[in-house]
N, C-alpha and C. Protein backbone atom coordinates (compact mmCIF):
# COMPACT_ATOMS: atom_id res chain seq x y z
N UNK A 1 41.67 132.83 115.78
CA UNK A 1 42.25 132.82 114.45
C UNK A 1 43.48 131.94 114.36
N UNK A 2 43.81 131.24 115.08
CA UNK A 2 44.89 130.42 115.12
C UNK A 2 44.46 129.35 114.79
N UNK A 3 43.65 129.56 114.12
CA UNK A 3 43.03 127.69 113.18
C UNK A 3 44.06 127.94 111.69
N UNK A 4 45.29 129.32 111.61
CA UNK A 4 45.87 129.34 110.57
C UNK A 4 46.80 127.71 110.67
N UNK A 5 47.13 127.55 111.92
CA UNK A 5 47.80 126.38 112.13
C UNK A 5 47.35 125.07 111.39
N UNK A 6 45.86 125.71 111.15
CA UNK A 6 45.34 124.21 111.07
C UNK A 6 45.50 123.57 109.11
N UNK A 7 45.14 125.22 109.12
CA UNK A 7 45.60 125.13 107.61
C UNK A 7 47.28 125.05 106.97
N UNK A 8 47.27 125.85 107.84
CA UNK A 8 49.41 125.55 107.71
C UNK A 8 49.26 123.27 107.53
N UNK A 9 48.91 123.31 108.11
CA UNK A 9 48.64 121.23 108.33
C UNK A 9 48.15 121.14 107.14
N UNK A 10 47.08 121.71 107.37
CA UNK A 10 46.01 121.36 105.84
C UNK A 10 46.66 120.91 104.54
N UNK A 11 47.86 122.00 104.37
CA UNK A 11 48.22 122.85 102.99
C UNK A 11 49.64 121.78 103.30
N UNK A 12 49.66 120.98 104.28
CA UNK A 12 51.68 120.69 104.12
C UNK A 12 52.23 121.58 103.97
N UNK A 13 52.27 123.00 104.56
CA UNK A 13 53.10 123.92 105.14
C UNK A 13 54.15 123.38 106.15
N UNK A 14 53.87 123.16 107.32
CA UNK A 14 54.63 122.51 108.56
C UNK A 14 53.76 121.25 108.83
N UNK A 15 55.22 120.23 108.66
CA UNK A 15 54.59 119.20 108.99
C UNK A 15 56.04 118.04 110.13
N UNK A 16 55.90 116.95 109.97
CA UNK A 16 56.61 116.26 110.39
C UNK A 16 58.14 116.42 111.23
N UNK A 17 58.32 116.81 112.43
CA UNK A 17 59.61 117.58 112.47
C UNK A 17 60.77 115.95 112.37
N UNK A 18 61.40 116.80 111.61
CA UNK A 18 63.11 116.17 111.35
C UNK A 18 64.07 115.74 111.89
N UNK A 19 65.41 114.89 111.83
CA UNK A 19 66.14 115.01 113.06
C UNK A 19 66.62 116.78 113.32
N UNK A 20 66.23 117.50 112.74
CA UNK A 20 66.78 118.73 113.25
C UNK A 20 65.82 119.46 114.12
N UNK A 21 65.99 119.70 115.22
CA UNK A 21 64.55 119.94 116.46
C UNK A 21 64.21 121.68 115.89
N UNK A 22 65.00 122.03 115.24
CA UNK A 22 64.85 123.72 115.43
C UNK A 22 64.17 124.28 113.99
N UNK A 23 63.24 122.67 112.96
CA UNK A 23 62.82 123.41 111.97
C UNK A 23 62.19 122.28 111.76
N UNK A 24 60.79 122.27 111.12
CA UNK A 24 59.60 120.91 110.67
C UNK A 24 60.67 120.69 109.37
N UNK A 25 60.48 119.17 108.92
CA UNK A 25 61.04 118.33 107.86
C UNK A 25 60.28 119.09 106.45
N UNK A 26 61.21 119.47 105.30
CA UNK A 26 60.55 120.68 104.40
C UNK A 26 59.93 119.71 103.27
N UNK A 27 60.60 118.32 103.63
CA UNK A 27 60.08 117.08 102.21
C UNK A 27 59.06 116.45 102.55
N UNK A 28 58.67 115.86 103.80
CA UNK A 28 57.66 115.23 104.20
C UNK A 28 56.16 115.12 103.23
N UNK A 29 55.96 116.73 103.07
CA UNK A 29 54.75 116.37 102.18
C UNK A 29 55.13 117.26 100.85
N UNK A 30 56.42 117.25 100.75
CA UNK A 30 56.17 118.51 99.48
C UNK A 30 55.83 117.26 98.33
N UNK A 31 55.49 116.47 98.44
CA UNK A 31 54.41 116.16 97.03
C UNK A 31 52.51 116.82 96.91
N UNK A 32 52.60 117.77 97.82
CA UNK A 32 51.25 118.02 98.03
C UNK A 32 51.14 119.72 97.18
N UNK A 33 50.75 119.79 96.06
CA UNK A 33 50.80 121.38 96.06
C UNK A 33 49.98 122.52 96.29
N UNK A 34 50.22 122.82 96.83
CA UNK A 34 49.33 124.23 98.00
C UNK A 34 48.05 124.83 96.64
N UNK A 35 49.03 125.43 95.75
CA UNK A 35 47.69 125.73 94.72
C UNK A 35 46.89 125.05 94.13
N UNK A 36 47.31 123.33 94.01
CA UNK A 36 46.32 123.09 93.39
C UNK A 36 45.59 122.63 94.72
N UNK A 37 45.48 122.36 95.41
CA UNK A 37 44.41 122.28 97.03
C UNK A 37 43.40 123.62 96.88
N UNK A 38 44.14 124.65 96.91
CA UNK A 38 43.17 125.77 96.86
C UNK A 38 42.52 126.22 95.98
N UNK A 39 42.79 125.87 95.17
CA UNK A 39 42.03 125.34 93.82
C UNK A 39 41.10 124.66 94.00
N UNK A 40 41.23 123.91 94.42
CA UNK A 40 40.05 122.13 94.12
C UNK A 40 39.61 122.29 95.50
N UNK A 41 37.93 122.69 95.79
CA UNK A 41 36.82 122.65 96.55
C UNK A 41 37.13 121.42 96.88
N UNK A 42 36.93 120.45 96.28
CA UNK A 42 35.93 119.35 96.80
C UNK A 42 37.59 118.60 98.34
N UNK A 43 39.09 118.95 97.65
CA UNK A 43 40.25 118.59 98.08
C UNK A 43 40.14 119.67 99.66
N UNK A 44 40.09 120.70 99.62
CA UNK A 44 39.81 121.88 100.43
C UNK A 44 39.16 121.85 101.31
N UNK A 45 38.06 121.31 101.18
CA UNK A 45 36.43 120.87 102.32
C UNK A 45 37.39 119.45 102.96
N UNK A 46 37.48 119.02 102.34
CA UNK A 46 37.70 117.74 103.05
C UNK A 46 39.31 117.28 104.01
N UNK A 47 39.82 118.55 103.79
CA UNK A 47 40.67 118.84 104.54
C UNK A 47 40.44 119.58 105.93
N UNK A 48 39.78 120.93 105.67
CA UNK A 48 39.04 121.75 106.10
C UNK A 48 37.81 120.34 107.28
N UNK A 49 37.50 119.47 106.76
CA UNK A 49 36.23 118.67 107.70
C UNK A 49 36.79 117.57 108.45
N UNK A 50 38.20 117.49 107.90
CA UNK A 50 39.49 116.66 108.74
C UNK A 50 39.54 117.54 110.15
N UNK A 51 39.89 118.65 109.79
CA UNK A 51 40.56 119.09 111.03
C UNK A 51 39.17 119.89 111.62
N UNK A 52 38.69 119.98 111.54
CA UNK A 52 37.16 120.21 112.10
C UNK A 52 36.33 118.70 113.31
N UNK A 53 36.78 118.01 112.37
CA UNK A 53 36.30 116.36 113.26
C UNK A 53 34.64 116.22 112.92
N UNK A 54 34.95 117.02 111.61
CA UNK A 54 33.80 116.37 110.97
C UNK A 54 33.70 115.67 109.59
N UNK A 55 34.66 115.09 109.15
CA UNK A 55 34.78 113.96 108.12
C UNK A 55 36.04 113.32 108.21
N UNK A 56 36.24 112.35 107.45
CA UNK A 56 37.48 111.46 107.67
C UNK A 56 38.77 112.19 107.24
N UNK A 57 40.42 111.71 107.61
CA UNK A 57 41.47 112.30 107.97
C UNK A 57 42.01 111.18 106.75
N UNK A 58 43.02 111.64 105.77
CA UNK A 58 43.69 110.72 104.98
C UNK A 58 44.94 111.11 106.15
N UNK A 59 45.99 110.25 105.33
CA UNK A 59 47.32 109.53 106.53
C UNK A 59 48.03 111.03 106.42
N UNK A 60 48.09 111.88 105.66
CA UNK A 60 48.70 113.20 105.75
C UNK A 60 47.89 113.81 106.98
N UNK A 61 46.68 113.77 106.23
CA UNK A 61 45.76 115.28 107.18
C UNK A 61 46.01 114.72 108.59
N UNK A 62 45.32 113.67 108.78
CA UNK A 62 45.80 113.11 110.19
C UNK A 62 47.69 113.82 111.05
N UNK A 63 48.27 113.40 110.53
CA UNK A 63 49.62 113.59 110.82
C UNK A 63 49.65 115.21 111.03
N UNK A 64 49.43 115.75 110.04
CA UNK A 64 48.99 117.47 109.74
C UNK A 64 48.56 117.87 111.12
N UNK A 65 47.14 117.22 111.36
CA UNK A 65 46.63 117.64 112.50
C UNK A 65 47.06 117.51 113.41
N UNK A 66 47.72 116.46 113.83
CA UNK A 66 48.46 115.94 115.54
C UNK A 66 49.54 117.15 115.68
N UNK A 67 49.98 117.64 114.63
CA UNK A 67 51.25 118.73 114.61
C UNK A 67 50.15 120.52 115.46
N UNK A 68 49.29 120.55 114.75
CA UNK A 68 48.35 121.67 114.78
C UNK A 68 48.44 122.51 116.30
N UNK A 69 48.90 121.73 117.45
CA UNK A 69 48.79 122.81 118.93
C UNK A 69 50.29 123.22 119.12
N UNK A 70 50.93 122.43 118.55
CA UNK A 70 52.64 122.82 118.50
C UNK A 70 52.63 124.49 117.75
N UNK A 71 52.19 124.18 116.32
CA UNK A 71 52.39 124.69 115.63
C UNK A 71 51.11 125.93 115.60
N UNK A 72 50.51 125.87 116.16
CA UNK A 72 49.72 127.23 116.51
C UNK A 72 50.25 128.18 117.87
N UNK A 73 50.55 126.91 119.02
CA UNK A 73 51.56 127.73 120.17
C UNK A 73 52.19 128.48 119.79
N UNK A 74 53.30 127.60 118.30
CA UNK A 74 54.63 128.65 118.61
C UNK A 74 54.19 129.75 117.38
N UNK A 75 53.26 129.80 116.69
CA UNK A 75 53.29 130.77 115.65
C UNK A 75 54.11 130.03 114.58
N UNK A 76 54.60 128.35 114.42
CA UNK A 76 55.04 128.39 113.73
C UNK A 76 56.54 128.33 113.58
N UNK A 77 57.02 128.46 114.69
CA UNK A 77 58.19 128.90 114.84
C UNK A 77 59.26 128.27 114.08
N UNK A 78 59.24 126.88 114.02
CA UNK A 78 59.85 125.87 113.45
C UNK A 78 59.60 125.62 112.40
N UNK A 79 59.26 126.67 111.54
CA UNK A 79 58.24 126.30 109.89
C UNK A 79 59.49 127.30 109.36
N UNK A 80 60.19 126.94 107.91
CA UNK A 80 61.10 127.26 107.20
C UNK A 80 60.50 128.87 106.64
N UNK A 81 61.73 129.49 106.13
CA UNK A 81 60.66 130.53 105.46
C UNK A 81 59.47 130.27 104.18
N UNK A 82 59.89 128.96 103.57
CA UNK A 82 58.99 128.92 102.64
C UNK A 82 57.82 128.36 103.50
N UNK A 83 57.63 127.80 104.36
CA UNK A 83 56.23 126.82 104.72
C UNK A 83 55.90 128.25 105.40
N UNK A 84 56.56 128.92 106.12
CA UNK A 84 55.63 130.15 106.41
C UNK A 84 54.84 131.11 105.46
N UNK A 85 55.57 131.05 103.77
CA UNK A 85 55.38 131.56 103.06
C UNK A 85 54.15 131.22 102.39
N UNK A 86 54.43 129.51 101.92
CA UNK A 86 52.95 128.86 101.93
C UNK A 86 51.68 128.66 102.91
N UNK A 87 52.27 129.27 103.86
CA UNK A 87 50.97 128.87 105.28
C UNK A 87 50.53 130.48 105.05
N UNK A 88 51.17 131.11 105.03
CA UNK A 88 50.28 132.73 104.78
C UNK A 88 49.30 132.80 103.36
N UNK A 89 50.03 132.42 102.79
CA UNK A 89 49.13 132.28 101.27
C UNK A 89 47.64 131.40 101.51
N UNK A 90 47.88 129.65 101.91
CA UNK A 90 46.49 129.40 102.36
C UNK A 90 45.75 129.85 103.37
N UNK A 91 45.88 130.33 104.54
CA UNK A 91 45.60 131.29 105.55
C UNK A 91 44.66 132.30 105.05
N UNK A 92 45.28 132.97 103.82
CA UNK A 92 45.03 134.06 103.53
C UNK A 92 43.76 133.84 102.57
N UNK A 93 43.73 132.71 101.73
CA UNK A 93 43.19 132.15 101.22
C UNK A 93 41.83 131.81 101.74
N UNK A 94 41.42 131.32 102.41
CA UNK A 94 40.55 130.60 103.52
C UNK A 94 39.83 131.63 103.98
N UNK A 95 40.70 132.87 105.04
CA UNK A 95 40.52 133.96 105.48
C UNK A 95 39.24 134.50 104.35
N UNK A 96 39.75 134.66 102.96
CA UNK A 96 39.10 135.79 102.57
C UNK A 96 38.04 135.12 101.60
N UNK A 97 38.32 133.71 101.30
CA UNK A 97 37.24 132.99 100.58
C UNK A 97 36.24 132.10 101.03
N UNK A 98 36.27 131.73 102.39
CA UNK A 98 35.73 130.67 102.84
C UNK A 98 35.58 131.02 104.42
N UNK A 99 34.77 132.25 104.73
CA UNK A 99 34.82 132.89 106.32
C UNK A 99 34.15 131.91 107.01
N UNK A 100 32.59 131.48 107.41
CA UNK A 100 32.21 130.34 107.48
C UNK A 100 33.13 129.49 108.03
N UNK A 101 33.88 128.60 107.35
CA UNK A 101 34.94 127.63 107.97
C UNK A 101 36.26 128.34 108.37
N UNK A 102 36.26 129.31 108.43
CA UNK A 102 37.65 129.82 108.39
C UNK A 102 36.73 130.63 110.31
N UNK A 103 36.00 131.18 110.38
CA UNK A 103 35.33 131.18 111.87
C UNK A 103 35.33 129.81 112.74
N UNK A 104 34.87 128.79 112.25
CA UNK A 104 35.20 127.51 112.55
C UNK A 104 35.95 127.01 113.04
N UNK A 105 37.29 127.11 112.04
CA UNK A 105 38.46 126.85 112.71
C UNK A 105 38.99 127.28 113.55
N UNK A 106 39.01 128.86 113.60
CA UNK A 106 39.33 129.72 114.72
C UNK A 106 38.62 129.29 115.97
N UNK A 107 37.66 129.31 116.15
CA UNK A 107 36.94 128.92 117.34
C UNK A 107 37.07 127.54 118.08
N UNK A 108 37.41 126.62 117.12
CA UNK A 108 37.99 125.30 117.29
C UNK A 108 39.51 125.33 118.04
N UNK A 109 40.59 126.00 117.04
CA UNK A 109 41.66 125.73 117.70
C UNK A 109 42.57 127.20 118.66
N UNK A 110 41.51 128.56 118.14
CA UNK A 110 41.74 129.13 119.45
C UNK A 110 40.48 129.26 120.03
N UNK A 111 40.01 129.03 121.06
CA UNK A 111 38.73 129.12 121.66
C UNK A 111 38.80 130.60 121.82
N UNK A 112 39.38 131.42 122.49
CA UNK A 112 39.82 132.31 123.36
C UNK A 112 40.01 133.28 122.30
N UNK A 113 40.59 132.92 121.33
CA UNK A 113 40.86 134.17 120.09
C UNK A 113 42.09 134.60 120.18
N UNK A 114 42.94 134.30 121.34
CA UNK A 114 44.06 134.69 122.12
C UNK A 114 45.42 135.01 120.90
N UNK A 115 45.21 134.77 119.88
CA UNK A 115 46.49 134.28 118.94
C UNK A 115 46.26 135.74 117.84
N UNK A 116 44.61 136.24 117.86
CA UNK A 116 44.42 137.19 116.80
C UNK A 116 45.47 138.04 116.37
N UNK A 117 45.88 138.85 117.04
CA UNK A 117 46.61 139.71 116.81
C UNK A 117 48.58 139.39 115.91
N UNK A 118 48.32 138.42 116.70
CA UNK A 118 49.88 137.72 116.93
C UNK A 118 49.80 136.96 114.93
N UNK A 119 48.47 136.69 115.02
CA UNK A 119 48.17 135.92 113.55
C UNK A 119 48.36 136.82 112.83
N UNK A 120 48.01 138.26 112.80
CA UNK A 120 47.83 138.87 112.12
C UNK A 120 49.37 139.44 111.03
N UNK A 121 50.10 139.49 112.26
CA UNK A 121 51.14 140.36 112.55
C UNK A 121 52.13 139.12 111.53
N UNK A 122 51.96 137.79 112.09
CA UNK A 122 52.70 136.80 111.06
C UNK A 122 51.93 136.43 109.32
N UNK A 123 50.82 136.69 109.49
CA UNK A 123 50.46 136.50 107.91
C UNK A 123 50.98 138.09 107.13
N UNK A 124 51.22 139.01 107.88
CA UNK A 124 51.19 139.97 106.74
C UNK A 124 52.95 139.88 106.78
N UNK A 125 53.58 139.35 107.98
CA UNK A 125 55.70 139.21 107.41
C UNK A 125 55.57 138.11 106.46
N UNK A 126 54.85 136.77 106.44
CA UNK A 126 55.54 135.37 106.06
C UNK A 126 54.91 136.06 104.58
N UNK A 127 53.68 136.63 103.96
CA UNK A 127 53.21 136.57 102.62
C UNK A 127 54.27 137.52 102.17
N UNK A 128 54.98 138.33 102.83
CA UNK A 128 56.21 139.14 102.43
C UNK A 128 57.68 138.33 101.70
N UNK A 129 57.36 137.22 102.38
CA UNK A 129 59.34 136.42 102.18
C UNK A 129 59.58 136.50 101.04
């Protein structure tokens, strides 16, 4: 279940870290907005088939993705309270609308499943902030 990382990327939750090492850059993609992505299928899949490595990567998703083992290691750690806030929301999103790819991802970027619990425990504080 730690493919939440992947969507945290997906969504421009955590992205690009800053000169400040102890938090991802909060402007990098905030021209991207989380609801209307989760909104729009056709924007969603093709994000979703980015980080899958099964369709092409625009210059965000790409970037998104190279961030994705950092940012699934640490839970995130370096993600502001709002990008945690927005990474629980699409997470949650995905999770409950789109299982199918949302199994996918999990299996992709935790093989092991190793993160389940730990995922769990951070989507139900960050949808809290």
């Amino acid at each position: 279940m730690a493919a939440w990382g992947c969507l945290v990327a997906l969504l421009a939750v955590a992205v690009v870290v800053s000169g400040d090492v102890d938090k991802y850059d909060e402007g990098r993609f905030a021209h991207i907005d989380v609801d209307e992505v989760l909104a729009n299928q056709r924007i969603l899949t093709s994000f979703v088939k980015c980080f899958l490595d099964q369709g092409p990567c625009t210059a965000d998703a790409r970037e998104m993705k190279r961030l994705l083992p950092e940012v699934i290691d640490s839970l995130c750690a370096k993600c502001t309270d709002n990008q945690k806030k927005l990474m629980a929301k699409a997470v949650l999103h995905v999770k409950n609308n789109r299982p199918s790819e949302w199994q996918q991802l999990s299996d992709k970027y935790d093989p092991d499943h190793t993160k389940e619990v730990e995922l769990d425990k951070f989507l139900s504080e960050a949808a809290s902030l």
